[in-house]
Protein backbone atom coordinates (compact mmCIF):
# COMPACT_ATOMS: atom_id res chain seq x y z
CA UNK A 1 -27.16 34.15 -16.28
CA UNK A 2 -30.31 33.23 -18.20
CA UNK A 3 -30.35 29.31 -17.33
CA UNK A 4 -32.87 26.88 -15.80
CA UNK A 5 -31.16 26.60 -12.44
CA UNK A 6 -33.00 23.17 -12.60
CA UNK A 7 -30.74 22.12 -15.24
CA UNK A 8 -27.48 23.80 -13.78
CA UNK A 9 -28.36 21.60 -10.96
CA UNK A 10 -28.70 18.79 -13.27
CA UNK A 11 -32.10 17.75 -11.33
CA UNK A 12 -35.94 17.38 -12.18
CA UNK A 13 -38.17 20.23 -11.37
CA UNK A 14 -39.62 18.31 -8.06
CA UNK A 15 -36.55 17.45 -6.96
CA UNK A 16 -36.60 17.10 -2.92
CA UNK A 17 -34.28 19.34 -0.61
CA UNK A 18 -32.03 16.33 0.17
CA UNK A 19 -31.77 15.89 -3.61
CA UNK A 20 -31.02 19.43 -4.46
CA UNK A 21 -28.24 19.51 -1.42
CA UNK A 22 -26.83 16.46 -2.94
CA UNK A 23 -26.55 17.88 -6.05
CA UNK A 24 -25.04 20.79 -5.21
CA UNK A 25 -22.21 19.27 -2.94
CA UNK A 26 -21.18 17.30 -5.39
CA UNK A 27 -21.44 19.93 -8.24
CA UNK A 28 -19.31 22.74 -5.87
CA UNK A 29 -16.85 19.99 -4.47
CA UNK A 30 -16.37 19.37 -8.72
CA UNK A 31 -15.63 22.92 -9.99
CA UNK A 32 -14.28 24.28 -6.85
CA UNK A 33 -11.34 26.94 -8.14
CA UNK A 34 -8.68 25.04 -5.44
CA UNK A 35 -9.20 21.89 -7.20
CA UNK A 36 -9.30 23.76 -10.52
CA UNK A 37 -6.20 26.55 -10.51
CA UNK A 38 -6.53 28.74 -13.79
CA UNK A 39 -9.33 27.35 -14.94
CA UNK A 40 -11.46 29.77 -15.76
CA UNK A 41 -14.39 27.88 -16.83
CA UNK A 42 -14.21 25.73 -13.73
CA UNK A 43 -14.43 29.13 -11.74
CA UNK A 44 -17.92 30.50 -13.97
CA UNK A 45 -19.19 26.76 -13.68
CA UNK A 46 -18.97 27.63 -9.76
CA UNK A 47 -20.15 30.23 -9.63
CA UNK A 48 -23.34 29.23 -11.62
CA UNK A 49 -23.60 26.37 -9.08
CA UNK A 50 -23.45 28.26 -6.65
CA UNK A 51 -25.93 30.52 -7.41
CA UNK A 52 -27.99 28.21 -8.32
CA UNK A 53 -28.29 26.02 -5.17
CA UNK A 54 -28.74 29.96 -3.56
CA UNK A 55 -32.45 29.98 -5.04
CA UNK A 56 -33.48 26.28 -5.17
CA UNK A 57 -31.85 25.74 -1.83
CA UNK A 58 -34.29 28.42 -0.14
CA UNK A 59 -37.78 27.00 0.38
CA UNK A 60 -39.22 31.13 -0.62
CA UNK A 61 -36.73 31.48 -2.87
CA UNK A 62 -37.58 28.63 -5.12
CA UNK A 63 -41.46 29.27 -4.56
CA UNK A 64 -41.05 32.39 -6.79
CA UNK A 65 -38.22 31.06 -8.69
CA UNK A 66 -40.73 28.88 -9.98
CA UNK A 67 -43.93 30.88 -9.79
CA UNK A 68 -41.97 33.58 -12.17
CA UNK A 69 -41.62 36.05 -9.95
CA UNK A 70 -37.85 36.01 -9.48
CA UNK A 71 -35.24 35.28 -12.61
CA UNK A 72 -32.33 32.40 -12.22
CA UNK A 73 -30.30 35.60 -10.96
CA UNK A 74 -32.76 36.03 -7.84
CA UNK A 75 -33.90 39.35 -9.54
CA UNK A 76 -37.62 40.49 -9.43
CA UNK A 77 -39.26 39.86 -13.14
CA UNK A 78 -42.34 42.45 -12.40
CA UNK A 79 -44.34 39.75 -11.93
CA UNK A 80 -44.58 39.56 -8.08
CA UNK A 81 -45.09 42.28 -5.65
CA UNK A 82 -42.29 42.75 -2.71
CA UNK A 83 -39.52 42.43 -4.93
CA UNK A 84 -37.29 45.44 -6.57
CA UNK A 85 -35.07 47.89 -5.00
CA UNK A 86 -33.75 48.31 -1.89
CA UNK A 87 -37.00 46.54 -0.57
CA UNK A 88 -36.24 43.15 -3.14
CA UNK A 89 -36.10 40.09 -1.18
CA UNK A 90 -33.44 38.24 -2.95
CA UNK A 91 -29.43 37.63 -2.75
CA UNK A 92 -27.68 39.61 -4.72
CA UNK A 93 -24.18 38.17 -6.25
CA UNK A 94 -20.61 40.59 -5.97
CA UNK A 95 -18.12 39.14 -8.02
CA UNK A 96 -15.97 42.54 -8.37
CA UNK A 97 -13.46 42.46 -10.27
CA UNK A 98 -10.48 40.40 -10.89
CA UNK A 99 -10.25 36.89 -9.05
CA UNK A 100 -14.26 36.12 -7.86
CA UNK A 101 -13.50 34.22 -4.93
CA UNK A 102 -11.21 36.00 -2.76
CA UNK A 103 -12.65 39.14 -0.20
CA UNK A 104 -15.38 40.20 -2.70
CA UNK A 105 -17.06 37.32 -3.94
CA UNK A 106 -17.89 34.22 -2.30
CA UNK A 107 -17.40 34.09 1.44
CA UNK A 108 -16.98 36.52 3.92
CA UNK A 109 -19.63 39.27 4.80
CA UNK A 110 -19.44 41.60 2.29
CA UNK A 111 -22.94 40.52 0.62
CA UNK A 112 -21.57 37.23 -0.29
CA UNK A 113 -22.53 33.29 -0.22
CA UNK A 114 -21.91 31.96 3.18
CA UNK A 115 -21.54 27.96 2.91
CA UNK A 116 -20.75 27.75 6.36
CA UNK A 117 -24.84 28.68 6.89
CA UNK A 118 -25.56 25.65 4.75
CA UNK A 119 -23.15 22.84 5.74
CA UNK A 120 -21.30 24.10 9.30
CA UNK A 121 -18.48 22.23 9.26
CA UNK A 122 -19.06 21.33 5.63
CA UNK A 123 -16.90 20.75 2.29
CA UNK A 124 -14.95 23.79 1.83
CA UNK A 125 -13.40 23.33 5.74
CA UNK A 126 -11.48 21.18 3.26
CA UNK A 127 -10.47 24.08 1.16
CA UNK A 128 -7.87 27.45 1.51
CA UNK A 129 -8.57 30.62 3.58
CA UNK A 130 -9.64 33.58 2.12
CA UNK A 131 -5.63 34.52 2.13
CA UNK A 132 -5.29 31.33 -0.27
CA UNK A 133 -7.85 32.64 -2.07
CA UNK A 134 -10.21 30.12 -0.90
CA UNK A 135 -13.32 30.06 0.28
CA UNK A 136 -13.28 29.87 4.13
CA UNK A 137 -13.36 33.40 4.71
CA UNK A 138 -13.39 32.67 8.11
CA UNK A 139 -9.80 31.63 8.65
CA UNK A 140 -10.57 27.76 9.83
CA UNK A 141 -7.64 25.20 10.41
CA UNK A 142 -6.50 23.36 7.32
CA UNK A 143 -8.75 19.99 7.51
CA UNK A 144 -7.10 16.61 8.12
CA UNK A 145 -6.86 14.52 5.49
CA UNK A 146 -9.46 10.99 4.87
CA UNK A 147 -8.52 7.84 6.43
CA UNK A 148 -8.32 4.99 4.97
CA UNK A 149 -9.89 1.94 6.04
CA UNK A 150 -8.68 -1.24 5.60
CA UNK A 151 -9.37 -5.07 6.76
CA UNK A 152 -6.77 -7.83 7.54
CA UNK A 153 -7.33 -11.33 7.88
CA UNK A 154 -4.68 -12.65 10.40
CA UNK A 155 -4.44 -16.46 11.93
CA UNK A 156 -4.71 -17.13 15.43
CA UNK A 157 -1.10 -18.02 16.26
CA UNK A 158 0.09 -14.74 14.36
CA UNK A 159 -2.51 -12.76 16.91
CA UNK A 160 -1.41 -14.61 19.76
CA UNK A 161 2.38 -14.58 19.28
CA UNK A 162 2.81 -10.96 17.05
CA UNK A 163 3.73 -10.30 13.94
CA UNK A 164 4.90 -8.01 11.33
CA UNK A 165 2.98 -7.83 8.13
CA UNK A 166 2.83 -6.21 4.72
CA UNK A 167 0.28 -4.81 3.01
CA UNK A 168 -0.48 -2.82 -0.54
CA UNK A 169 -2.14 0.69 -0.31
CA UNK A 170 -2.71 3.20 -2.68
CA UNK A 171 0.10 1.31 -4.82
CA UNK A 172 2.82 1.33 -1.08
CA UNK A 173 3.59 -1.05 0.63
CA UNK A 174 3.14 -0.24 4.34
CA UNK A 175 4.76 -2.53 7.68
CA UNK A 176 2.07 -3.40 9.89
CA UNK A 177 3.47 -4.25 13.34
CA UNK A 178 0.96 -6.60 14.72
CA UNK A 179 0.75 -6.90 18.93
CA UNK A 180 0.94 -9.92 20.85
CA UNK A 181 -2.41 -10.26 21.77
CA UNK A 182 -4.54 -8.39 19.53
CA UNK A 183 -8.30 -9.36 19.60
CA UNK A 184 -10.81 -10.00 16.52
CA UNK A 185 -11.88 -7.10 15.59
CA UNK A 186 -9.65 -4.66 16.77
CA UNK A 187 -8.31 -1.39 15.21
CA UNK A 188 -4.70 -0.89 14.63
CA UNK A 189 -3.68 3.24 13.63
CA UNK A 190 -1.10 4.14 11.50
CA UNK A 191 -0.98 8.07 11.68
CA UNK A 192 -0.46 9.57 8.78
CA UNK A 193 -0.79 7.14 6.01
CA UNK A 194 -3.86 8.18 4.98
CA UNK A 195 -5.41 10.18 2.47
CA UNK A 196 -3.30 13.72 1.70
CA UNK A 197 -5.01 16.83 2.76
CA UNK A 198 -6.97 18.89 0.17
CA UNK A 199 -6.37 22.22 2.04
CA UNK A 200 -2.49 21.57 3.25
CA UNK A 201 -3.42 20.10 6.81
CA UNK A 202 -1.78 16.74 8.03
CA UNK A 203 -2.79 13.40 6.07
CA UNK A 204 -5.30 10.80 7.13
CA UNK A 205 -4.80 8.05 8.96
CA UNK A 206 -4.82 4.20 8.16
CA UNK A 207 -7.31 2.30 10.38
CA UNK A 208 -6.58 -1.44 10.23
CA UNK A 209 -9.07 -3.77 11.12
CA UNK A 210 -8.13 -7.32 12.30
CA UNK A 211 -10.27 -10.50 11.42
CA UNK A 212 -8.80 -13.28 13.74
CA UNK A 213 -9.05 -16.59 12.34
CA UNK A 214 -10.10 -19.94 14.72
CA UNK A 215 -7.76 -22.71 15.66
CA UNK A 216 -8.33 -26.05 15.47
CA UNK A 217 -7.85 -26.56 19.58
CA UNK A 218 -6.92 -23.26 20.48
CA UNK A 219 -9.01 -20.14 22.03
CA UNK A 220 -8.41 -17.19 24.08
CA UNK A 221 -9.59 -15.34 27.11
CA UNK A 222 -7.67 -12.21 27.53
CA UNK A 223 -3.84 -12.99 27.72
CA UNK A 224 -4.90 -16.94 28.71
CA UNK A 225 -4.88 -19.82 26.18
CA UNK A 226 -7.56 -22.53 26.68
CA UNK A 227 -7.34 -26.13 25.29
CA UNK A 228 -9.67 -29.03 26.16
CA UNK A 229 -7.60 -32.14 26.77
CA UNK A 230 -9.05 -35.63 25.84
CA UNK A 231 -7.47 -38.22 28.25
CA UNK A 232 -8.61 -41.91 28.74
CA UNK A 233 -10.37 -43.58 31.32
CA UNK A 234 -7.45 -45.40 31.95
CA UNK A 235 -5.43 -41.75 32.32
CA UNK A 236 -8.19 -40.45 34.32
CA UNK A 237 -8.03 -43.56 37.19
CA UNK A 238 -4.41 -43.81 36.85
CA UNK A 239 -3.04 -40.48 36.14
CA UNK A 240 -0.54 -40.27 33.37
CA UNK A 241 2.43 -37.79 32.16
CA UNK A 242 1.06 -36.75 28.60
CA UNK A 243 2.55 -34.35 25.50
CA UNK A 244 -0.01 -31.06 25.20
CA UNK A 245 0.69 -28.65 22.22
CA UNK A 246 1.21 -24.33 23.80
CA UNK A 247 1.31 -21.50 21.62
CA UNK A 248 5.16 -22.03 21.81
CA UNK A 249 5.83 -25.42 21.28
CA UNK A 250 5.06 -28.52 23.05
CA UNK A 251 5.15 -29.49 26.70
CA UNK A 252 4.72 -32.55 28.86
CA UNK A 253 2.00 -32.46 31.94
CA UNK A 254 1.42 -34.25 34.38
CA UNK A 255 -2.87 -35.91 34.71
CA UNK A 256 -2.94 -36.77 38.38
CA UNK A 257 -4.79 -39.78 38.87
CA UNK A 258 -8.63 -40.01 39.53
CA UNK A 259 -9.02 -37.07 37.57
CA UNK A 260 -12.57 -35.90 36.35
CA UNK A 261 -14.01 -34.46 33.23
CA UNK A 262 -13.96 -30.73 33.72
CA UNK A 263 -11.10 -30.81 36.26
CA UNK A 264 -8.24 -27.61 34.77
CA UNK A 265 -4.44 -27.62 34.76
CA UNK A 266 -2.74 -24.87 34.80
CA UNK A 267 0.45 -24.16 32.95
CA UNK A 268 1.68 -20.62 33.98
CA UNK A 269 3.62 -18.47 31.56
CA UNK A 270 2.60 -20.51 28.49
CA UNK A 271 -0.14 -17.76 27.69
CA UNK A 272 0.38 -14.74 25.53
CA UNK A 273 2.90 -12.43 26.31
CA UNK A 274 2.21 -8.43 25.73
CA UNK A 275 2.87 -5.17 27.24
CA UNK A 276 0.16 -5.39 29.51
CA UNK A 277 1.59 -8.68 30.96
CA UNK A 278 1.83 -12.48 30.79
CA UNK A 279 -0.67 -15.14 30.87
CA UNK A 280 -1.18 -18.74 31.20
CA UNK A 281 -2.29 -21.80 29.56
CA UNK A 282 -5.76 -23.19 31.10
CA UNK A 283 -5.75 -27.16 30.17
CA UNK A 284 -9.32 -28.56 30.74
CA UNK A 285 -9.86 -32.36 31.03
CA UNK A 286 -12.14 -34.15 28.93
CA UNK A 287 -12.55 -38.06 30.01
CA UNK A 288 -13.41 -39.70 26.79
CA UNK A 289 -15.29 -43.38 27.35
CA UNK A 290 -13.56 -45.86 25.10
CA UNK A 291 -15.53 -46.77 21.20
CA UNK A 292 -14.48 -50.18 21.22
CA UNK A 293 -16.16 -52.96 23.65
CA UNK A 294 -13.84 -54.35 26.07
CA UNK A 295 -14.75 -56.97 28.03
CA UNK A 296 -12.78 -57.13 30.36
CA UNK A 297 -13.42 -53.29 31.38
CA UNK A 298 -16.73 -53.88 32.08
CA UNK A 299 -15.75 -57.00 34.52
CA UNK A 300 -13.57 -54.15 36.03
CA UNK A 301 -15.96 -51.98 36.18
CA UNK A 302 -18.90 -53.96 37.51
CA UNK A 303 -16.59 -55.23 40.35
CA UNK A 304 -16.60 -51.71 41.62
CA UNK A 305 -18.30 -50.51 44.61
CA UNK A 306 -21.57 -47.81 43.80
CA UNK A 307 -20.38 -44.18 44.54
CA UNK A 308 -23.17 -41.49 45.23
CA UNK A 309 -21.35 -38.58 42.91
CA UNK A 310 -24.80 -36.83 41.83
CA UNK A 311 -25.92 -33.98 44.53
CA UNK A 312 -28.95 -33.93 43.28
């Protein structure tokens, strides 16, 4: 191969490590014979990659690939000293004959290119064993597939209460069971929706993100539902039976009289309802002073004996 490995690369001269490593990864992951079966220009492609990133992804290496001492095959030009036979301080390449990435070419230990020194648990993890014909060499576990990640915007009442949704992936349409309960931001898992394995291990997963919308009067706190209840002065002195909306329909309560601002009800069993158990509806009291000036409420009012209610 007489090439500028610069070019092979497809990067500038003083291109930076991470550069050259991104390059290359992206380059191998491209022309990699799994993802290219009987392609045989695929496989030389590869292989010129490969050899490539082998020089320009050594720091020494590249210093005399591009002081001239070494050739784009790692070979010693005459112009160095410390290079040439048995002594040469370069990689050489065995393709052997016949298919050049089984046993006797890449992978392995028979004087070929170990990615597993570059990446660990890199790229070709996601590729065939050496019995495939791929480049493991080492016999690793076919790699799970991607997951997929994916966002849902869900109301309140729908969180609360449970529901079953569906949504459009990769052109399917998928039933998301939604739990009684779920919070903002949590992650629902569907196993094995995901992305398909490149190497024949199991498929990704789908991780579901929810995005719980407010309510208008509604919140939660765990498995209890809180509302703040306006009620009259009128309802506050005299106590009153009033209609109050629940995550399951409506309900009548009872305000006892001389009730304060602040003061909570609380209606068991009207909370949300999940596997984990059931919870209740906290009602907090909120006196609101009438808008409108009433006369004869302030007569009332005046007539009424001072009351020491501040502690402080």
């Amino acid at each position: 191969m007489n090439k500028n490995l610069y070019h092979v690369l497809g990067i500038s001269k003083d291109a930076s490590e991470t550069e050259i490593k991104s390059a290359y990864r992206k380059l191998a992951r491209k022309y990699h014979p799994d993802l290219n079966k009987d392609d045989k220009s695929a496989a030389e492609k590869f292989k010129e990659v490969s050899c490539a990133y082998d020089i320009l992804g050594d720091k020494e290496k590249r210093k005399k690939y591009d002081s001239g001492e070494i050739d784009c095959d790692g070979k010693p030009t005459g112009y160095g000293a410390g290079f040439g036979g048995a002594g040469g301080n370069y990689q050489s390449y065995s393709y052997g004959g016949g298919n050049p990435f089984g046993a006797g070419g890449f992978g392995g230990s028979a004087g070929g290119f170990d990615f597993s020194s570059i990446f660990g648990d890199d790229i070709f993890s996601q590729f065939g064993g050496a019995a495939q014909g791929g480049f493991s060499g080492r016999g690793r576990r076919p790699r799970k597939g991607e997951d997929i990640n994916y966002t849902m915007q869900i109301d309140f009442l729908t969180a609360a209460q449970g529901a079953e949704k569906t949504v459009s992936l990769n052109g399917k349409s998928i039933n998301v069971k939604i739990p009684a309960g779920t919070q903002n931001g949590q992650t629902l898992r569907l196993k094995g929706l995901g992305q398909p394995s490149l190497s024949g291990g199991e498929a990704g997963d789908v991780l579901i993100t929810m995005n719980v919308g407010g309510h208008p009067y509604f919140s939660a706190d765990g498995l209890n539902i809180l509302l703040e209840l306006p009620i009259t002065m009128k309802e506050a002195v005299l106590g009153a039976k009033v209609t109050i909306p629940t995550i399951s329909g409506k309900v009548a309560v009872n305000v006892p009289p001389y009730s304060t601002s602040g003061e909570k009800l609380r209606l068991k069993g009207k909370g949300i309802k999940s596997k984990s158990g059931q919870g209740d509806e906290i009602v907090t009291l909120k006196i609101v002073a009438p808008k409108i000036k009433n006369a004869e409420l302030e007569k009332a009012l005046a007539g009424l004996p001072d009351e020491n209610v501040r502690t402080f």
